[in-house]
N, C-alpha and C. Protein backbone atom coordinates (compact mmCIF):
# COMPACT_ATOMS: atom_id res chain seq x y z
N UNK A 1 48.98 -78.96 6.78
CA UNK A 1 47.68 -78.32 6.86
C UNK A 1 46.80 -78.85 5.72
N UNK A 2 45.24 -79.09 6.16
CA UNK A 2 44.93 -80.01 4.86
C UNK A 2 43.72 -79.05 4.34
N UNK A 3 43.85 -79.39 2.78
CA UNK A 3 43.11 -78.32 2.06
C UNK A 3 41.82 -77.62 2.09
N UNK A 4 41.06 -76.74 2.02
CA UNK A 4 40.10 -75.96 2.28
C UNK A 4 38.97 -76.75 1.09
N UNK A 5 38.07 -77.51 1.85
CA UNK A 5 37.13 -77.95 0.75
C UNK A 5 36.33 -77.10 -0.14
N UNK A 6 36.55 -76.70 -1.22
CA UNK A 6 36.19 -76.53 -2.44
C UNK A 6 35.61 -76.69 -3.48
N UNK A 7 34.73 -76.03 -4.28
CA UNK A 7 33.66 -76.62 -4.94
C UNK A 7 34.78 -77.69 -6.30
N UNK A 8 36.11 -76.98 -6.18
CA UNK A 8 36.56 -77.73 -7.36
C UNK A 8 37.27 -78.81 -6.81
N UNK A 9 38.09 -79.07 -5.68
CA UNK A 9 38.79 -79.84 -5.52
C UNK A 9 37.89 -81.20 -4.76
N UNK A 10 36.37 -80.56 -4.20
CA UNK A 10 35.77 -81.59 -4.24
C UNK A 10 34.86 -82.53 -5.34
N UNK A 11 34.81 -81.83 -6.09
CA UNK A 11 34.37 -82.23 -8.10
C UNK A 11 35.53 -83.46 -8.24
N UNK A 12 37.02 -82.76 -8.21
CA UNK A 12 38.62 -83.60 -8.42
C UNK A 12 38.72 -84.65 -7.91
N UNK A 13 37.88 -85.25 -6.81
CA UNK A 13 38.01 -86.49 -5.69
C UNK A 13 36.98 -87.31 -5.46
N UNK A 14 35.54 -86.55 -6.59
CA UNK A 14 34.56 -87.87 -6.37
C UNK A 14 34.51 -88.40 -7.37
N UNK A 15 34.08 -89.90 -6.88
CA UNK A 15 34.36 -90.67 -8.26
C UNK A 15 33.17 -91.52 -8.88
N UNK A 16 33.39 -91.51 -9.95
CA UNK A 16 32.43 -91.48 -11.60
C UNK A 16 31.03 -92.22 -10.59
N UNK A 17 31.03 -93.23 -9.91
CA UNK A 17 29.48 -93.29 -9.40
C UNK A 17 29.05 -92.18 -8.58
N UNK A 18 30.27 -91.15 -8.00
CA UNK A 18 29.43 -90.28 -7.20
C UNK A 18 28.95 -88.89 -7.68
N UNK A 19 29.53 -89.12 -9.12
CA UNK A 19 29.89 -87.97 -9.95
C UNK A 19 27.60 -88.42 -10.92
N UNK A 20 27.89 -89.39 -10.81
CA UNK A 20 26.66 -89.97 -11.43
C UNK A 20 25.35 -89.44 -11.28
N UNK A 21 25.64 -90.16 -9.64
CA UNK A 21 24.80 -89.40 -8.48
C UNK A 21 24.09 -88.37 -8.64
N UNK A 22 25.01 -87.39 -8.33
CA UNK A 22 24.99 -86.07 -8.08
C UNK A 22 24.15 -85.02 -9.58
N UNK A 23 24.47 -85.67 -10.65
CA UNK A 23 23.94 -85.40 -11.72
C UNK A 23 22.64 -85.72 -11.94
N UNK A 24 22.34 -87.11 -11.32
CA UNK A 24 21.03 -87.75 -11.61
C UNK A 24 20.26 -86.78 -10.53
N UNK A 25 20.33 -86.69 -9.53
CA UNK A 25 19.82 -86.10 -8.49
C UNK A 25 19.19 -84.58 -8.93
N UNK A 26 20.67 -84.43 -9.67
CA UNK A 26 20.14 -82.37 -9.99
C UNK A 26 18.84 -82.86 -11.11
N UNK A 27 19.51 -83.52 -12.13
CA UNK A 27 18.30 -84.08 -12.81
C UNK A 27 16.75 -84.37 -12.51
N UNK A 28 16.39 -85.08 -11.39
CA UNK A 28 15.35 -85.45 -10.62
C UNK A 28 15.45 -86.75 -11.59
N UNK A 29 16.58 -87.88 -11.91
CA UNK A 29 16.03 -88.68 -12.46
C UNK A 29 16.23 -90.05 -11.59
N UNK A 30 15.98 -91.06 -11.11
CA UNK A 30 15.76 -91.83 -10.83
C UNK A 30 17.09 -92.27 -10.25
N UNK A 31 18.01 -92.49 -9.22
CA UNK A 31 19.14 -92.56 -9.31
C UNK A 31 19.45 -93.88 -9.32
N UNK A 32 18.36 -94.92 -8.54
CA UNK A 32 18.94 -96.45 -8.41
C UNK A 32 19.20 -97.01 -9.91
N UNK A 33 18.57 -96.62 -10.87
CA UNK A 33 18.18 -96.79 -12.05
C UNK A 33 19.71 -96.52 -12.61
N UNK A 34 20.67 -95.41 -12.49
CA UNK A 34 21.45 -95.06 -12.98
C UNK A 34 23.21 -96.26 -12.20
N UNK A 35 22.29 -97.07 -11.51
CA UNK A 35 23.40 -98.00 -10.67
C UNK A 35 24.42 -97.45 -9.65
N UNK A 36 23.93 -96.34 -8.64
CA UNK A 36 24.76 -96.18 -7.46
C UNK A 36 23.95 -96.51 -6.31
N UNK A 37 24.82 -96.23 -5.56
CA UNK A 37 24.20 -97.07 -3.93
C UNK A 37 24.15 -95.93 -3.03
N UNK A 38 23.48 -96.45 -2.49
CA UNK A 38 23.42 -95.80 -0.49
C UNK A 38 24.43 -95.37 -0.18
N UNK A 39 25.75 -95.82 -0.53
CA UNK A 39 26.86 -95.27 0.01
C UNK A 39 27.67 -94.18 -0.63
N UNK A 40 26.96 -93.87 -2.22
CA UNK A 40 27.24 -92.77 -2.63
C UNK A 40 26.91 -92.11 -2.24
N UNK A 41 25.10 -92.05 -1.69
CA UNK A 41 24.39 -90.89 -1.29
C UNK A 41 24.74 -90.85 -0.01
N UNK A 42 25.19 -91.08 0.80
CA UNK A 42 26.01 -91.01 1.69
C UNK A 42 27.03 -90.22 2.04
N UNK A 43 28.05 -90.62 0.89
CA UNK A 43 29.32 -89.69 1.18
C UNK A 43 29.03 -88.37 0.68
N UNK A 44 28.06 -88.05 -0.40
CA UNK A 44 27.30 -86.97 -1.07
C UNK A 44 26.60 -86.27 0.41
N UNK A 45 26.26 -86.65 1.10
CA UNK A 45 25.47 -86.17 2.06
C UNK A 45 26.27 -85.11 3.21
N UNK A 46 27.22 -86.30 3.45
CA UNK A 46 28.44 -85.83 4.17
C UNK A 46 29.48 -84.48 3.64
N UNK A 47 29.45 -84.99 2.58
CA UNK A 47 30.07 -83.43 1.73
C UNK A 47 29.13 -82.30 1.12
N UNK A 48 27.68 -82.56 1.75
CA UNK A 48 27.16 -81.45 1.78
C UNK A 48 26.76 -81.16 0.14
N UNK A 49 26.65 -82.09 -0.21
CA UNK A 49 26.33 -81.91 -1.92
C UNK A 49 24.94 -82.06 -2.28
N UNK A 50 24.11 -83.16 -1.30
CA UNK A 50 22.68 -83.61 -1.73
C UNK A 50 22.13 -83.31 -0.13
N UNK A 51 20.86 -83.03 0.20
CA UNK A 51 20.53 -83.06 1.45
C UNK A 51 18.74 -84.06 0.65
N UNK A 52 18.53 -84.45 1.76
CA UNK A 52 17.15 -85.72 1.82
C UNK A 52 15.97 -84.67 2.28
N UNK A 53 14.65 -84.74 1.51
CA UNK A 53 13.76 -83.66 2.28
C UNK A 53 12.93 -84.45 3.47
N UNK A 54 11.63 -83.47 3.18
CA UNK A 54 10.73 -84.74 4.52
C UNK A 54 10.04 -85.94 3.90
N UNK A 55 9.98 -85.74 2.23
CA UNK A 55 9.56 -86.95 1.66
C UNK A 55 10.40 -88.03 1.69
N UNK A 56 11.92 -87.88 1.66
CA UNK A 56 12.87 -88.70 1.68
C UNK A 56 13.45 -88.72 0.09
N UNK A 57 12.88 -87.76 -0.45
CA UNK A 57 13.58 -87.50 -1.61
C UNK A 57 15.16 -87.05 -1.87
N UNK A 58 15.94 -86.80 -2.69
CA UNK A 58 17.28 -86.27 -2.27
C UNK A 58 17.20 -84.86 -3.28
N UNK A 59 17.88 -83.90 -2.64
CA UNK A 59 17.92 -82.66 -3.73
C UNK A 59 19.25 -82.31 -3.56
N UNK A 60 19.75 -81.42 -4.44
CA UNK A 60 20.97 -81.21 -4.50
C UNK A 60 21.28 -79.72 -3.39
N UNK A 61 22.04 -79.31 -2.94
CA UNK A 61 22.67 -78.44 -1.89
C UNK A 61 22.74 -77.54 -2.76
N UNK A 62 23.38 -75.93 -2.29
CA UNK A 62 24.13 -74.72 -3.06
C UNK A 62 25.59 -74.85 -2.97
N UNK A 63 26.33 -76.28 -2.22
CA UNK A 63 26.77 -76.39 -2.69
C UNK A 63 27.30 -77.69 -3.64
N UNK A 64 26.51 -78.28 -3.75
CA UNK A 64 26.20 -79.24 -5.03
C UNK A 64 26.19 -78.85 -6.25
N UNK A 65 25.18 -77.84 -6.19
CA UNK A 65 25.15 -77.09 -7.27
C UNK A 65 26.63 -75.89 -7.96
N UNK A 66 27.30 -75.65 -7.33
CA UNK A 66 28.26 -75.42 -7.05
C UNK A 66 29.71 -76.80 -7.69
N UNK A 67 29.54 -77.45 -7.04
CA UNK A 67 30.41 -78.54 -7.95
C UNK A 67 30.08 -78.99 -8.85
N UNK A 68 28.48 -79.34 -9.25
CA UNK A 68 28.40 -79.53 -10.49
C UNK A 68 28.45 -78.31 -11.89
N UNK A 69 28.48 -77.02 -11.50
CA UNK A 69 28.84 -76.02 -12.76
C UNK A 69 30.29 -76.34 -12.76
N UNK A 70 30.91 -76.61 -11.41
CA UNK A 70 32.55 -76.38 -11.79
C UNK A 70 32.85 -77.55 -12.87
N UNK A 71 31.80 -78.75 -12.51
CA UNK A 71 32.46 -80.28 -13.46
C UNK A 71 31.99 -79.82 -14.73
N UNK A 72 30.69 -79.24 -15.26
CA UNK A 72 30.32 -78.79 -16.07
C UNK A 72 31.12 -77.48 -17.03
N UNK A 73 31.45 -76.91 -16.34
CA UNK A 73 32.79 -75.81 -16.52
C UNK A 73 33.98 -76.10 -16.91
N UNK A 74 34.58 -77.10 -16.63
CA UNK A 74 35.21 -77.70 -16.82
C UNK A 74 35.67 -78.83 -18.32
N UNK A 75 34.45 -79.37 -18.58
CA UNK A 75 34.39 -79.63 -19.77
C UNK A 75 34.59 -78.95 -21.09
N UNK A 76 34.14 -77.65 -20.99
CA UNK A 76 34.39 -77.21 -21.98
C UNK A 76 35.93 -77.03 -22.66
């Protein structure tokens, strides 16, 4: 049976460009700038972390926001 996606165990499985991403995004800072691709925002999309508005901007989800307190949480 395969695991119940989670704000933490999906934090545990993305990796450092998508982790980038997702930060730059909550940020509003520039993401090409920060060196990830289309295919981060992509798999970000798919896991429901960033959604695209009608400008074509990207914003972060509730539950994006959500994995990023847990990565943030985590640090300490």
């Amino acid at each position: 049976m395969a695991k119940a996606l989670t704000a933490d165990n999906i934090a545990a499985n993305l990796t450092p460009s998508e982790r980038s991403l997702l930060f730059c995004v909550a940020a509003r800072f520039h993401w090409v700038s920060a060196n990830t691709t289309d295919a981060n925002a992509q798999t970000l999309m798919t896991l429901g972390l960033i959604e695209e508005d009608d400008a074509g901007s990207y914003l972060v989800t509730e539950q994006g926001r959500a994995v990023l307190s847990g990565m943030l949480a985590s640090r300490n």
